[in-house]
C-alpha atoms as a PDB file:
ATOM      1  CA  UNK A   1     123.811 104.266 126.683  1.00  0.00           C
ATOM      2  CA  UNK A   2     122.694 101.542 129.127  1.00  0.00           C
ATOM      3  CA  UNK A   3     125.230 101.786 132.061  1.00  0.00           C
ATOM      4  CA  UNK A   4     125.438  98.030 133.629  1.00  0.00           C
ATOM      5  CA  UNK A   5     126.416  97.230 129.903  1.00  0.00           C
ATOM      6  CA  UNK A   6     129.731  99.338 130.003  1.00  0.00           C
ATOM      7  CA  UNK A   7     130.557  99.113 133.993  1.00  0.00           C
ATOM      8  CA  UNK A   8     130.795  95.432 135.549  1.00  0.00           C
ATOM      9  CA  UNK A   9     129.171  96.524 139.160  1.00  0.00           C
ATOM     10  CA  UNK A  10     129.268  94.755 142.367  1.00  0.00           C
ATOM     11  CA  UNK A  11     125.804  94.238 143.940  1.00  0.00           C
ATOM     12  CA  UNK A  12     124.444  93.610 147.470  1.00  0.00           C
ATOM     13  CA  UNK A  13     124.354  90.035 148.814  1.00  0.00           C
ATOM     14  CA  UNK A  14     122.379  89.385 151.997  1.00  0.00           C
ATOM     15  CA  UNK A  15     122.422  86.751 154.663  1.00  0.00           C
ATOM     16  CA  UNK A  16     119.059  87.625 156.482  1.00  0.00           C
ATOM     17  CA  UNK A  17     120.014  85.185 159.893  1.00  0.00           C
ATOM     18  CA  UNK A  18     123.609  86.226 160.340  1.00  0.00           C
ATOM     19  CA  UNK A  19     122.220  89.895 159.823  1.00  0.00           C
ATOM     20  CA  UNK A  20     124.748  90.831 157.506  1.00  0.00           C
ATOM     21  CA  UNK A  21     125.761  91.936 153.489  1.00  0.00           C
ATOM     22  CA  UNK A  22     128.639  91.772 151.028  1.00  0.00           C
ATOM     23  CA  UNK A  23     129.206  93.537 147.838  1.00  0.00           C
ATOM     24  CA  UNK A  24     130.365  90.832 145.338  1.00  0.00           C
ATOM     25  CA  UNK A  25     130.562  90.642 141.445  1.00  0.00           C
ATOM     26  CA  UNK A  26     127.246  89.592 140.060  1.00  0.00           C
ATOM     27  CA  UNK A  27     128.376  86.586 138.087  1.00  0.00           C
ATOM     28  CA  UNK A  28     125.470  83.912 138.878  1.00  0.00           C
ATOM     29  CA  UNK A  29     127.102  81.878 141.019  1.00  0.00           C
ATOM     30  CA  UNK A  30     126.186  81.045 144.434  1.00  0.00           C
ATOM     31  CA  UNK A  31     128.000  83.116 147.363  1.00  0.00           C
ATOM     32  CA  UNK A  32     127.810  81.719 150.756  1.00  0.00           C
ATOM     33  CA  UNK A  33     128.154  83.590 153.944  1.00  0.00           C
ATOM     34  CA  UNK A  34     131.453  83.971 155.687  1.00  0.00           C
ATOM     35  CA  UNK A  35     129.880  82.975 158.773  1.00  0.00           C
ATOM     36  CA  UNK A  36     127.428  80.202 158.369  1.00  0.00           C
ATOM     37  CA  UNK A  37     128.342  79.353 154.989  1.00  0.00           C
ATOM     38  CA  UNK A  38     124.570  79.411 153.878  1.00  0.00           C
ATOM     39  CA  UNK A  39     123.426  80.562 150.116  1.00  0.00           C
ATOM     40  CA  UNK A  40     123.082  84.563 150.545  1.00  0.00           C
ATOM     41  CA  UNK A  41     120.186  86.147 149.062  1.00  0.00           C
ATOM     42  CA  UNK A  42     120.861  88.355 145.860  1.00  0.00           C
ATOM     43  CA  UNK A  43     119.922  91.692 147.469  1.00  0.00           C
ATOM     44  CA  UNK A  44     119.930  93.861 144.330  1.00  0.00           C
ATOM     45  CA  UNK A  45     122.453  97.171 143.728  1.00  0.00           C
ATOM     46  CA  UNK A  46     120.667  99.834 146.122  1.00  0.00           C
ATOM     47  CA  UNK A  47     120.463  97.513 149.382  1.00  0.00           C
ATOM     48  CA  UNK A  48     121.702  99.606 152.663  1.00  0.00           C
ATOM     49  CA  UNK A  49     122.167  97.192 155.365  1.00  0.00           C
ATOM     50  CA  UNK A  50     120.432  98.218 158.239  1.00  0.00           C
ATOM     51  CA  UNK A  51     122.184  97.905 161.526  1.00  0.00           C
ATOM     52  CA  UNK A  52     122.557  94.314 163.342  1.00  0.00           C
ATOM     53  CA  UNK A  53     120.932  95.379 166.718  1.00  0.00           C
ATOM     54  CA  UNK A  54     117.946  96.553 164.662  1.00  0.00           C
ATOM     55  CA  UNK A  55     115.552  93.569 164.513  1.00  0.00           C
ATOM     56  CA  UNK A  56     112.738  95.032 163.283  1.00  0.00           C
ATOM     57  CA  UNK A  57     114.465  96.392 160.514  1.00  0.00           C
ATOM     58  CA  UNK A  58     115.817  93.422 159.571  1.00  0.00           C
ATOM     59  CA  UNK A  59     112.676  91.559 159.734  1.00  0.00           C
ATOM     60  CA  UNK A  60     111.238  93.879 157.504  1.00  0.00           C
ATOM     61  CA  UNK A  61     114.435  93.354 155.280  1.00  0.00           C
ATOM     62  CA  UNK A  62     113.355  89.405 155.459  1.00  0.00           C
ATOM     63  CA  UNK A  63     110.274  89.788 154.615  1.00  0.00           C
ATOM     64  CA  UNK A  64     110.681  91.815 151.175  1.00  0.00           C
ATOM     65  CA  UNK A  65     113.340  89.372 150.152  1.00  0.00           C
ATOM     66  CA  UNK A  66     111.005  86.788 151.168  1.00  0.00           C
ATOM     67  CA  UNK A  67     108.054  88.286 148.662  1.00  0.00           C
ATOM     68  CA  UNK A  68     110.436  88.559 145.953  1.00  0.00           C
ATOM     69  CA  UNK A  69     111.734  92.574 145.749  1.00  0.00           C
ATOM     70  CA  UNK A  70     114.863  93.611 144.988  1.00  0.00           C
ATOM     71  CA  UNK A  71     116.691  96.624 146.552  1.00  0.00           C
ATOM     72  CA  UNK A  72     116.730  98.054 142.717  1.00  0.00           C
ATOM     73  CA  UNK A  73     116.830 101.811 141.315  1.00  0.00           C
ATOM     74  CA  UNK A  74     118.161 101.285 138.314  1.00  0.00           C
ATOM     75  CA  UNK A  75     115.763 100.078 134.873  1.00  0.00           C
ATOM     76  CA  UNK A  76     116.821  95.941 133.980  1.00  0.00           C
ATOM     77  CA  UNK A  77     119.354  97.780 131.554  1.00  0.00           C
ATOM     78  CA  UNK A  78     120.623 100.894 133.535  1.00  0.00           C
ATOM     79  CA  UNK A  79     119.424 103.525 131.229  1.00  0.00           C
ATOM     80  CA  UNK A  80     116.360 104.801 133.352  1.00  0.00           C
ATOM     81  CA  UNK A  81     116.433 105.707 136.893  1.00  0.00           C
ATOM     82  CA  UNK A  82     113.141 105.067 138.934  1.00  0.00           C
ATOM     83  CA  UNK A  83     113.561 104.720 142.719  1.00  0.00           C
ATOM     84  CA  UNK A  84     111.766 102.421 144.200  1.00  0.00           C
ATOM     85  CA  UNK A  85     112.216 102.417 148.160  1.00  0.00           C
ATOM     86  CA  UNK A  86     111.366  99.452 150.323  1.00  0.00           C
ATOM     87  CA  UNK A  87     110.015  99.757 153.963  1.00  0.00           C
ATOM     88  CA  UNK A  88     112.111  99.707 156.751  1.00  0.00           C
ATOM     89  CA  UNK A  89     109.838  97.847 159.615  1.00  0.00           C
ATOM     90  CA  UNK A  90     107.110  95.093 158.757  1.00  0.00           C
ATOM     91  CA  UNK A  91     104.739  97.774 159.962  1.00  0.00           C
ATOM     92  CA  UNK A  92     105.365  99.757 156.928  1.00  0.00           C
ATOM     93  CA  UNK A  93     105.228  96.449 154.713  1.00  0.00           C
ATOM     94  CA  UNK A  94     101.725  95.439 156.379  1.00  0.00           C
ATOM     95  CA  UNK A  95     100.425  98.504 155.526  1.00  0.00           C
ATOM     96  CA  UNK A  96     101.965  99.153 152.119  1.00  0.00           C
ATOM     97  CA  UNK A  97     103.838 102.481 152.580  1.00  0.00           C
ATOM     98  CA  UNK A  98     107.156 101.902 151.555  1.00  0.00           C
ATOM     99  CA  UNK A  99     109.459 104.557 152.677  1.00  0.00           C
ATOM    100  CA  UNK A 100     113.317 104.606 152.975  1.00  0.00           C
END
């Protein structure tokens, strides 16, 4: 039974400069940031938000956003799970070890 077919879920929505994410209905249409009102970024359903004080993290953040990855564990349909964890400083993404 594919599970994003019977469940409507909220996903993670990012805006990379203000340093902050929302969880908001997936529905296609464009959300903007409560603070500077810019597009956010479609984050994907497993996104955890690193801290605000934590640059690098959030450069690192940027930058797989940026290359086109998705925060995502679940298959397109929900019926397999396969983690796939994204690296937490740009040191990790430079060098291809992507670790939670």
């Amino acid at each position: 039974m594919c599970t994003y077919a019977e469940v409507t879920y909220k996903v993670h929505y990012v805006c990379v400069p203000c340093r902050q994410s929302h969880k908001l209905p997936w529905d296609g249409a464009e959300h903007l940031c409560t603070r500077c009102r810019r597009p956010m970024v479609y984050a994907g359903h497993d996104f955890a938000a690193p801290r605000r004080r934590r640059t690098a993290e959030w450069a690192a953040v940027a930058a797989v956003l940026a290359a086109g990855l998705r925060y995502e564990g679940f298959e397109t349909c929900g019926c397999g799970r396969d983690p796939k964890p994204r690296p937490r400083t740009k040191a990790r993404l430079r060098r291809g070890l992507p670790t939670r």
